[in-house]
Protein backbone atom coordinates (compact mmCIF):
# COMPACT_ATOMS: atom_id res chain seq x y z
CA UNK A 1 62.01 75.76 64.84
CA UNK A 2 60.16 74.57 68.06
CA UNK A 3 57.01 72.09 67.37
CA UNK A 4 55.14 71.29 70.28
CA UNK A 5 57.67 69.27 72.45
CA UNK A 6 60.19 68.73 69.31
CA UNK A 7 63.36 71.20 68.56
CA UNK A 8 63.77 70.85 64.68
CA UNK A 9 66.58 71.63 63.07
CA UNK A 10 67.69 72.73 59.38
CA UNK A 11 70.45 70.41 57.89
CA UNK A 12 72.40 74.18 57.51
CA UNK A 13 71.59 74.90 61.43
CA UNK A 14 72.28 70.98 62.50
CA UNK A 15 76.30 70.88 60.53
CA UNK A 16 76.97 74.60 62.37
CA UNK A 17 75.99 72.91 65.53
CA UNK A 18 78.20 70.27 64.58
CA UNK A 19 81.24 72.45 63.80
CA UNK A 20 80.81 74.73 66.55
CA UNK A 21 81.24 71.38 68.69
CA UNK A 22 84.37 70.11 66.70
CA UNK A 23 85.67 73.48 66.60
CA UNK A 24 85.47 73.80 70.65
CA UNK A 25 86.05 70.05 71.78
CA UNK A 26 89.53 69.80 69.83
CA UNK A 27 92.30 71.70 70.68
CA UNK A 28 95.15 72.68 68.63
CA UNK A 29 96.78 69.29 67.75
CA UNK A 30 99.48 67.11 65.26
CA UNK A 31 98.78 64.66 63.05
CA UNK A 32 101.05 62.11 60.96
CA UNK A 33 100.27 60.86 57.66
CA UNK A 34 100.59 61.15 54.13
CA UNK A 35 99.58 63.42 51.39
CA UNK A 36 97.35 62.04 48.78
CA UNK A 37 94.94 63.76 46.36
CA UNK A 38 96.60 66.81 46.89
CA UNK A 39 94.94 69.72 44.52
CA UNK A 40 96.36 73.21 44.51
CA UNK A 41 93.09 75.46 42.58
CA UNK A 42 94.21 79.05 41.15
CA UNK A 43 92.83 80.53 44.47
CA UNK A 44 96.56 79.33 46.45
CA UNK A 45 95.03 77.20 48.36
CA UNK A 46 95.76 73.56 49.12
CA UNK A 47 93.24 70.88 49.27
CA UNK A 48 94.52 66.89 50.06
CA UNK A 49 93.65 64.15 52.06
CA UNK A 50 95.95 62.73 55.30
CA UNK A 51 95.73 58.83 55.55
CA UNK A 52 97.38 55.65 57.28
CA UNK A 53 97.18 52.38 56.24
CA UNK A 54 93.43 52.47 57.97
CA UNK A 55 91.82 55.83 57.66
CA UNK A 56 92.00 59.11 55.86
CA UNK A 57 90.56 62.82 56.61
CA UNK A 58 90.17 65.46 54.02
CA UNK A 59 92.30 68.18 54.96
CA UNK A 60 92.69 71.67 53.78
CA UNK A 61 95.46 74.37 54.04
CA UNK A 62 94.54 78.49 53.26
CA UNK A 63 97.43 80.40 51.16
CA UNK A 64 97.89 82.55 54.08
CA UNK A 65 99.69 79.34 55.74
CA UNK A 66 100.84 77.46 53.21
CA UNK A 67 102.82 80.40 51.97
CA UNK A 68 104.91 80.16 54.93
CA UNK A 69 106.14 76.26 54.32
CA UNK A 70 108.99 75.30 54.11
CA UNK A 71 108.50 72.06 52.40
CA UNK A 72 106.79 71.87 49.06
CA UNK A 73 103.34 69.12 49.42
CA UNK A 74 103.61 65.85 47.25
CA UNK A 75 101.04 63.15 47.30
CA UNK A 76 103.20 60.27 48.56
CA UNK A 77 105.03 62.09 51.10
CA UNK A 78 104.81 61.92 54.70
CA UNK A 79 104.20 64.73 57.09
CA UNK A 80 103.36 65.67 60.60
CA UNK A 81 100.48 68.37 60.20
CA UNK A 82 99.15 71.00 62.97
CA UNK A 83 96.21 71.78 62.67
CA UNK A 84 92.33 72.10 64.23
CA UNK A 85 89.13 70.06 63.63
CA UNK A 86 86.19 71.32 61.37
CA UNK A 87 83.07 70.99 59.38
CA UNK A 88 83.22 71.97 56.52
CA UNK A 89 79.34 72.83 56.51
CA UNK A 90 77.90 73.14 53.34
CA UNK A 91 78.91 69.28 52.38
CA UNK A 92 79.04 68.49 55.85
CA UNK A 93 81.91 66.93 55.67
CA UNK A 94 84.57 66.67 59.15
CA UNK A 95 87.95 68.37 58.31
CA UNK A 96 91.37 69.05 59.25
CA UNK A 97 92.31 72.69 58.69
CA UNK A 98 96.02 72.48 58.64
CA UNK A 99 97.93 75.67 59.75
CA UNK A 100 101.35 74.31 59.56
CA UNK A 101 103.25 71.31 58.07
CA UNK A 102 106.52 69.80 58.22
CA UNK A 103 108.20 66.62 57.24
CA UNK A 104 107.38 63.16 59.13
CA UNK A 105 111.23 63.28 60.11
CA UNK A 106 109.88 66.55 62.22
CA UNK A 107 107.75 63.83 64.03
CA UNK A 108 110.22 61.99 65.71
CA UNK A 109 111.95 65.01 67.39
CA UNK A 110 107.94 65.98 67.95
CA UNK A 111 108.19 62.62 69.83
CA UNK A 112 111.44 63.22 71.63
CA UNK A 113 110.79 66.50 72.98
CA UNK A 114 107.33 64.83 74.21
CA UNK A 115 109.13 62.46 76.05
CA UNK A 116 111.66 64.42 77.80
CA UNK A 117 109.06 67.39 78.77
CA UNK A 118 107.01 64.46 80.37
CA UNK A 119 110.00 63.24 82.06
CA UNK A 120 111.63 66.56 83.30
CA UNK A 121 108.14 67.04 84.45
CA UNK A 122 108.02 64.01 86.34
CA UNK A 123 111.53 64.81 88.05
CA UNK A 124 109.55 68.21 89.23
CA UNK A 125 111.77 70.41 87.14
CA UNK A 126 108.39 72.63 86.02
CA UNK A 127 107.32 72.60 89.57
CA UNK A 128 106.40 76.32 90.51
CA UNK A 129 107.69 76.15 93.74
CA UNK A 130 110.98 76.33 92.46
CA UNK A 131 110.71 78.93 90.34
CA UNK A 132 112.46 82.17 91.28
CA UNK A 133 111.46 85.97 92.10
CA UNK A 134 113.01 88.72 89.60
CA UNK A 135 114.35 91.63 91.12
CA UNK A 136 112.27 94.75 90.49
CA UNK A 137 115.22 97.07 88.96
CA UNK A 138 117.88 94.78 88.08
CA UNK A 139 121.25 96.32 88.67
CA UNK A 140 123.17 93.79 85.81
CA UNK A 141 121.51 91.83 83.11
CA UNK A 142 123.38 88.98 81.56
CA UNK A 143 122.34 87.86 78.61
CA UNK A 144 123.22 84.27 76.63
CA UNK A 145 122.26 84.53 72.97
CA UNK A 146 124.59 84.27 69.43
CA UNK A 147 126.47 87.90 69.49
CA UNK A 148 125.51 88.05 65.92
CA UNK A 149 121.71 87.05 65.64
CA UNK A 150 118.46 89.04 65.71
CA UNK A 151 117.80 88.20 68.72
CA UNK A 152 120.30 89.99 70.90
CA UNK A 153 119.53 93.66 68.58
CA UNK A 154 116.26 93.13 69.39
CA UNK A 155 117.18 92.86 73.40
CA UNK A 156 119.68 95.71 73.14
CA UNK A 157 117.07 97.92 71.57
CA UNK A 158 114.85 97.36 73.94
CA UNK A 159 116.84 98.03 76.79
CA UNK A 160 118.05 100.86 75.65
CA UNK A 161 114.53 102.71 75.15
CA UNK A 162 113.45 101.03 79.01
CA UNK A 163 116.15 101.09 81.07
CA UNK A 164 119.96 102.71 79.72
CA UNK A 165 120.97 102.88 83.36
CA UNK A 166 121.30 99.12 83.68
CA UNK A 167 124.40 97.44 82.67
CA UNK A 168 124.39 94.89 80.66
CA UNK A 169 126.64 91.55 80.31
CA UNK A 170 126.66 89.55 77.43
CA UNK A 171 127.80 85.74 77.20
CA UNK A 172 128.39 84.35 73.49
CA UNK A 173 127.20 81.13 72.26
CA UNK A 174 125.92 79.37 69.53
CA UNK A 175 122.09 78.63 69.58
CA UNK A 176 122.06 75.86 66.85
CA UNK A 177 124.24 73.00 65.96
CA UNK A 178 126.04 70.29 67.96
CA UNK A 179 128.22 72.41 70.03
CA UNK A 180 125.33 74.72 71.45
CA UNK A 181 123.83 72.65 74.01
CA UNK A 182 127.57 72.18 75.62
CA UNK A 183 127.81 76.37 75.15
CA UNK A 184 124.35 77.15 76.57
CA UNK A 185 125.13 75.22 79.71
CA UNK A 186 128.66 76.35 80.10
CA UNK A 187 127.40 80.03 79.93
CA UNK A 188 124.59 79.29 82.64
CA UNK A 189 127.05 78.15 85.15
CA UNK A 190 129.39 80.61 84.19
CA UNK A 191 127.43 83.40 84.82
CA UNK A 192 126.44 81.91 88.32
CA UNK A 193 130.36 81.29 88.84
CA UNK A 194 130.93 84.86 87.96
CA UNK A 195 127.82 86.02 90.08
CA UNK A 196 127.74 89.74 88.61
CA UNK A 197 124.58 89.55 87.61
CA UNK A 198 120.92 89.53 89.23
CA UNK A 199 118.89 88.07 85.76
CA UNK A 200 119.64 85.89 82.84
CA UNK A 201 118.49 86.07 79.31
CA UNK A 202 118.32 83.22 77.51
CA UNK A 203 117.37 84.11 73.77
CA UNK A 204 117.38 83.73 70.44
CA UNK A 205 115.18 84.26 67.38
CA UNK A 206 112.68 82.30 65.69
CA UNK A 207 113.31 78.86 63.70
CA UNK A 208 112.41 75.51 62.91
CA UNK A 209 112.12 72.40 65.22
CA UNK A 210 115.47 71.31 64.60
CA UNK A 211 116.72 75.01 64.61
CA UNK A 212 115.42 75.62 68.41
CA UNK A 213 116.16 71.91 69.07
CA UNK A 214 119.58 73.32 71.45
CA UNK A 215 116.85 74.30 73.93
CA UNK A 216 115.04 71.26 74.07
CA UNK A 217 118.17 69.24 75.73
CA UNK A 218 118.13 67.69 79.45
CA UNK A 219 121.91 69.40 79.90
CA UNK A 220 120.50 72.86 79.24
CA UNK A 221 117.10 72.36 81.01
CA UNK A 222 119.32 71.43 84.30
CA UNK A 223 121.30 74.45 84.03
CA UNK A 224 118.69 76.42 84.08
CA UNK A 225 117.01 74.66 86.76
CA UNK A 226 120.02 74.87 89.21
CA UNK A 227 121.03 77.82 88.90
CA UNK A 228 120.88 80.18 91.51
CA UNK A 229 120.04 83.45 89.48
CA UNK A 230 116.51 83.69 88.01
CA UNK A 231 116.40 83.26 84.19
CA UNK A 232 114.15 84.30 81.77
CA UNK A 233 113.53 82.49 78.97
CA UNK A 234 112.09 84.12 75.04
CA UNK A 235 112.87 81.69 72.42
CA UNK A 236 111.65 82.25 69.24
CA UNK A 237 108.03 83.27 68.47
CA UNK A 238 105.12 83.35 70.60
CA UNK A 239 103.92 79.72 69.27
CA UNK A 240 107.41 78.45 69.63
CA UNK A 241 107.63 76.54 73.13
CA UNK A 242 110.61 74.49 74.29
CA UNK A 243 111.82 72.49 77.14
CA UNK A 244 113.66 75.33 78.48
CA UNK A 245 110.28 77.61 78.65
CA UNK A 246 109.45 74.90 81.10
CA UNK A 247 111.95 75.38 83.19
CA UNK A 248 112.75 78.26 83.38
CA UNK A 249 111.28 81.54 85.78
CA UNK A 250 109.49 82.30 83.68
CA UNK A 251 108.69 82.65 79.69
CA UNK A 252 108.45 85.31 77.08
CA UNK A 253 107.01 84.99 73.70
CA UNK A 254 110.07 87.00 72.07
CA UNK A 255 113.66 88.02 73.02
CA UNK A 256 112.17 91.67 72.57
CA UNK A 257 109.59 90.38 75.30
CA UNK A 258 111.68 89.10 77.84
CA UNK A 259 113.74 92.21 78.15
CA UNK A 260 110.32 93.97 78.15
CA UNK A 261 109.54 91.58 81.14
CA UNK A 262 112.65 92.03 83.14
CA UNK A 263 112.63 96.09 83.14
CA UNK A 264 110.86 99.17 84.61
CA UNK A 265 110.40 101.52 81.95
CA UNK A 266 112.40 105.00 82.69
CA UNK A 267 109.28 107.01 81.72
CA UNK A 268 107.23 105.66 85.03
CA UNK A 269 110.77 105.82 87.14
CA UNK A 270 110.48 109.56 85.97
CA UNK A 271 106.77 109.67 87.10
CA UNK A 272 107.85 108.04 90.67
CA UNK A 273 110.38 110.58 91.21
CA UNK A 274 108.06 113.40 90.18
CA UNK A 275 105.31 111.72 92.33
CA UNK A 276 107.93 111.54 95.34
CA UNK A 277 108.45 115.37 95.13
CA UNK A 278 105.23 115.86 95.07
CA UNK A 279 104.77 113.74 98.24
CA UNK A 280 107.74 115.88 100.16
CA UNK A 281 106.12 119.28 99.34
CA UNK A 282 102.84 117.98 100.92
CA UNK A 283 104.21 116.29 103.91
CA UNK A 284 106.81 119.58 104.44
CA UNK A 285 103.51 122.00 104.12
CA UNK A 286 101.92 119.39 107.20
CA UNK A 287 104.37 119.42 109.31
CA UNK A 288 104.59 123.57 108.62
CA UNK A 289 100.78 124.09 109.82
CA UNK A 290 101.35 121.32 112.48
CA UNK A 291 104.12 123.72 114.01
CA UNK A 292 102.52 126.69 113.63
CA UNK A 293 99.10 125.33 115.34
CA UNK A 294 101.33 124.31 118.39
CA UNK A 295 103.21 127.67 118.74
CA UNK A 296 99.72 129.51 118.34
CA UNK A 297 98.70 127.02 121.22
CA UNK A 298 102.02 128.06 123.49
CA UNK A 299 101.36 131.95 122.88
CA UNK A 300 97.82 131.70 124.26
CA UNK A 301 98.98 129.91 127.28
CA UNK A 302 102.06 132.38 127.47
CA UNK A 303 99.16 135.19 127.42
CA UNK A 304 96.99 133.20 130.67
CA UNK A 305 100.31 133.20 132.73
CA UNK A 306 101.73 136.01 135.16
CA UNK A 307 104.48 137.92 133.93
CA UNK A 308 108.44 138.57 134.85
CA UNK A 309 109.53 135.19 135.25
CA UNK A 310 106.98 132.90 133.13
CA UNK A 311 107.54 135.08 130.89
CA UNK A 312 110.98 134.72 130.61
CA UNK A 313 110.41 130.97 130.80
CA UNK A 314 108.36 131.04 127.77
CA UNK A 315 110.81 133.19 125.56
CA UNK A 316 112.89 130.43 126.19
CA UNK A 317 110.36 127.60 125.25
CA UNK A 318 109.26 129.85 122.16
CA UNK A 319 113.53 129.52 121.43
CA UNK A 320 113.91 126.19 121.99
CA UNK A 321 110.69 125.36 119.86
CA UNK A 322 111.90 127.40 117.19
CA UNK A 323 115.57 125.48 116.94
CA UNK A 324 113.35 121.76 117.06
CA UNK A 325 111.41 123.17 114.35
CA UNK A 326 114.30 124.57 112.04
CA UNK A 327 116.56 121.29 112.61
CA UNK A 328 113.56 118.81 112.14
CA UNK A 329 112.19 120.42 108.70
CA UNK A 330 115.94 120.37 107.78
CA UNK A 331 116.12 116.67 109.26
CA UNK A 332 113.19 116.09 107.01
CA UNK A 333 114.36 118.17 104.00
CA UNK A 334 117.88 115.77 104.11
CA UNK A 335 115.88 112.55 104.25
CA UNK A 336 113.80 113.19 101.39
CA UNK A 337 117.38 114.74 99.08
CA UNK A 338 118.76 111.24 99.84
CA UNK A 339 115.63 109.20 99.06
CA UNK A 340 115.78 111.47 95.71
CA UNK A 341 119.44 111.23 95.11
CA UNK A 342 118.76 107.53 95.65
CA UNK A 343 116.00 107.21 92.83
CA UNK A 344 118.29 109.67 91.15
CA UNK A 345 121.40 107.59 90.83
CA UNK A 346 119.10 104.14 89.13
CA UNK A 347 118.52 106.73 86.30
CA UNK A 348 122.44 107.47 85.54
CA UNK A 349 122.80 106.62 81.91
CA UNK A 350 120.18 108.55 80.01
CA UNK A 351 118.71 110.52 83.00
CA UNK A 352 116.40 113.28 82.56
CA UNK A 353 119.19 115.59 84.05
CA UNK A 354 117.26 119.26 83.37
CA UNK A 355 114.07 118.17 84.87
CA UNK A 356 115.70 116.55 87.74
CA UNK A 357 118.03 119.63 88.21
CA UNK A 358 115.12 121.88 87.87
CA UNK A 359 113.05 120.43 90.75
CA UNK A 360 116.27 119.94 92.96
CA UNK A 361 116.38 124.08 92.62
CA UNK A 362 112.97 124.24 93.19
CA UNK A 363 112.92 121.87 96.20
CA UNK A 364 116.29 124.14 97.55
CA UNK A 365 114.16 127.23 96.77
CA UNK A 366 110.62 126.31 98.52
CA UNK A 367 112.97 124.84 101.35
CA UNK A 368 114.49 128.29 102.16
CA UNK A 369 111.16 129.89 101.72
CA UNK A 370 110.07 127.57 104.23
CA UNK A 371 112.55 128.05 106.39
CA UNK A 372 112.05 131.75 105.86
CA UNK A 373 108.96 131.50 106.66
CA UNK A 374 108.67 130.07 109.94
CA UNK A 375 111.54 132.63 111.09
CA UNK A 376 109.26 135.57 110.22
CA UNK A 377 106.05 134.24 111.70
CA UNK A 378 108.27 133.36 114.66
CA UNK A 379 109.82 136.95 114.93
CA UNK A 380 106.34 138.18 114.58
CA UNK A 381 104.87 136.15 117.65
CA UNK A 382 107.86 137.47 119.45
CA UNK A 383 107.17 141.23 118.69
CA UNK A 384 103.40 140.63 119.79
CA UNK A 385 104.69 138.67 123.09
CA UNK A 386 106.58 141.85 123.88
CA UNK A 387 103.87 144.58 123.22
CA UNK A 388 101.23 142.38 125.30
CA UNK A 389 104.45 142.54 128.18
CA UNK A 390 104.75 145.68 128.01
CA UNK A 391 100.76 146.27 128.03
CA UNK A 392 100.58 144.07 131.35
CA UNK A 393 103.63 145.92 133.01
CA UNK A 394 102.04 149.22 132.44
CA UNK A 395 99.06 148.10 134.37
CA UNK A 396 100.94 147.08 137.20
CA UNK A 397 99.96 148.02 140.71
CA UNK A 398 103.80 149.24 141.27
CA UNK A 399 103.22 151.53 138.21
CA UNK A 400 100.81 153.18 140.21
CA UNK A 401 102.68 153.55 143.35
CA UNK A 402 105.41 155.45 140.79
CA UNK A 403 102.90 158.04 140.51
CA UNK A 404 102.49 159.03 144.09
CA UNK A 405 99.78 156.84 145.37
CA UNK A 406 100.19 154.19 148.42
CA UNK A 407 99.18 150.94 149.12
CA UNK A 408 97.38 150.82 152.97
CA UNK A 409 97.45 147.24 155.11
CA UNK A 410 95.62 146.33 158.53
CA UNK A 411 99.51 145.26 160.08
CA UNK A 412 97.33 142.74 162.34
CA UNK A 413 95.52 140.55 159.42
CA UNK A 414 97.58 142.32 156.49
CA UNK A 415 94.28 142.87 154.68
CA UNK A 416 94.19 145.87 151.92
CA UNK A 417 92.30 149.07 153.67
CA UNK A 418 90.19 150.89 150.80
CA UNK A 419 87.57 152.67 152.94
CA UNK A 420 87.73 154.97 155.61
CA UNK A 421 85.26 152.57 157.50
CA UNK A 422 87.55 149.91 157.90
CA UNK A 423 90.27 152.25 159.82
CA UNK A 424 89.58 152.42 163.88
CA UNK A 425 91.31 154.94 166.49
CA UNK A 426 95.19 153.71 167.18
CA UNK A 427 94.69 150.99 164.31
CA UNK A 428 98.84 149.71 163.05
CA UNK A 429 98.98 149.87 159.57
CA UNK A 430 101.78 149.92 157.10
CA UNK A 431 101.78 152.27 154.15
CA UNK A 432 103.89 151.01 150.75
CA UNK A 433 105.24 153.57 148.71
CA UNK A 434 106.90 153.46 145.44
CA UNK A 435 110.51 153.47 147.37
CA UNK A 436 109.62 151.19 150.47
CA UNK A 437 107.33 150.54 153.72
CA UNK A 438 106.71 152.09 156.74
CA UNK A 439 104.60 151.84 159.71
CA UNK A 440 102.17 153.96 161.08
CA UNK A 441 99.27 154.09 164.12
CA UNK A 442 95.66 156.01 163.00
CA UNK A 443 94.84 158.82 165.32
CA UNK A 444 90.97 160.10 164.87
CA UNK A 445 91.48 162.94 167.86
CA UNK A 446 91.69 165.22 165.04
């Protein structure tokens, strides 16, 4: 409500201001403390308050989160809570709503891996400048995982469905317990030693702190660091972050994920290559009226030039254009069968061998239809070359002399005489028959 100059608020409109604020202004965060007046109502629900030896906050945990603990809450005992800041509104009281616990002794790893991430950091091991490009198609994927946990099923299966053409290399170690730090790191310098493969999985399924705690060691974040193939890095759940997620390339929220991340999906390397045919036939149909248009262009300057020996000049063009034209769709035809065979050969595993075999007999079919093609139209041109000859040699002036007629010059200036005007007495002319010349002198006596 607006009075004059004053905004007034409700108490109900005032607290939902209030926890809007608290609910914005805090991110997700941990708190230490312990449990006391802990109440668990018929609803699931847990309802305590978190204090120190100078402060408390009422706190409250939903069933939907507290059915996922681990631990079972006592007043008296000491835990490190996650959680966000609230209001809850109509008591308007400020709140912790708690969306995972663990015990206190969870705190001081909590602490540790704090310490190390801001020292690695320091060091510049999280700098993105050093972080690595993946190949597009991978041609060998190693992957470091345990050989018998979720996590590497998960990867396999995914693979599988995305990309069965790409081999895959696995390394064995264990991802919890003493011995898996000294394993993890072994098998990331192994695989670089080895240098078979162009991308590294580092995996494993989901877990507690101390379960994941392998990946939160300085050894293992160097390793990844230095070496010299990218690595990818999906440890545990998407909430789940470690040291090595740092580090490494780059970060998935899963195993699944990461091999998601790493792979083209054989479905759109089908659509390329379909898309790529597609491409050929239309570039093969250009270059087709491109040709045609320039041996339309030669036949109408073959039909503006003399005959006999331009003509025989141009029979000759019309073959050689016809051999350029033959060897350069061929030329063309080749290129695009090895660009295909290419894109062919990445899907060797699980390849869609019928479709691809059916377009490769279509593609050999349109190319000798092509081919075909031009050879008629060609023979055709030829045929109409020939009749417009044979048209032009039947009008010749030497046809004419064949049927008994003669062709009269002045001998002096070798002008044509076509009038009887233009002869004078004793005049030399020569007369050209059919079979020769000869020389005569006009007498007008007569």
């Amino acid at each position: 409500m607006q009075t004059s100059n004053r905004t007034i608020l409700s108490v109900a409109e005032l607290n939902a201001e209030v926890n809007q604020l608290l609910t914005q202004g805090f991110p997700l965060l941990w708190v230490e403390g312990e449990i006391s007046n802990l109440v668990r109502p018929a609803s699931g629900h847990l309802y305590f308050s978190l204090k120190d030896n100078k402060s408390q906050i009422r706190s409250a945990m939903f069933r939907n989160r507290n059915m996922k603990l681990t631990l079972k809450p006592e007043n008296g005992m000491k835990v490190l809570v996650r959680g966000r800041i609230g209001l809850y509104e109509p008591r308007g009281e400020y709140q912790l709503i708690a969306e995972h616990m663990e015990d206190a002794g969870i705190g001081q790893l909590q602490r540790q891996f704090e310490a190390l991430k801001q020292k690695l950091s320091e060091a510049g091991l999280f700098d993105e400048a050093h972080k690595k490009e993946f190949p597009e198609y991978p041609k060998r994927i190693a992957v470091i995982t345990s050989p018998s946990g979720a996590a590497i099923r998960d990867i396999l299966h995914v693979l599988e469905r995305r990309s069965p053409h790409t081999p895959v290399l696995i390394y064995p170690v264990s991802v919890q317990g003493e011995r898996a730090k000294i394993e993890i790191e072994a098998a990331i310098r192994k695989a670089n030693i080895d240098n078979k493969c162009d991308v590294i999985i580092l995996a494993r399924g989901g877990g507690s702190i101390e379960d994941l705690w392998s990946f939160n060691e300085e050894n293992v974040a160097r390793a990844i660091y230095h070496s010299e193939i990218p690595i990818i890095v999906g440890v545990g759940h998407e909430i789940d972050f470690t040291i090595a997620d740092f580090v490494a390339d780059m970060r998935a929220p899963t195993p699944s994920a990461a091999a998601e991340l790493i792979t083209a999906d054989k479905a759109q390397l089908l659509t390329d290559v379909i898309q790529t045919e597609l491409w050929l036939q239309q570039t093969i149909k250009q270059k087709i009226r491109q040709k045609v248009q320039a041996l339309d262009w030669l036949t109408n300057r073959l039909e503006l030039q003399k005959p006999s020996r331009r003509l025989e000049q141009q029979l000759q063009r019309i073959d050689e254009l016809e051999n350029r034209l033959s060897l350069h769709i061929q030329n063309q035809i080749n290129d695009k069968n090895t660009q295909l065979s290419y894109l062919n050969n990445r899907l060797i595993g699980h390849p869609p061998s019928k479709l691809i075999e059916q377009k490769k007999q279509t593609l050999h079919i349109l190319k000798s239809s092509l081919i075909q093609s031009v050879e008629s139209l060609i023979e055709h041109k030829k045929s109409a070359f020939q009749m417009q000859m044979a048209v032009l040699d039947s009008t010749s002036p030497l046809k004419t002399l064949d049927r008994g007629y003669a062709i009269i010059k002045n001998k002096g200036s070798n002008n044509i005489i076509n009038s009887i005007n233009q002869m004078s007495n004793n005049m030399k002319v020569t007369i050209t028959l059919k079979d020769g010349e000869t020389t005569a002198i006009i007498n007008n006596e007569s």
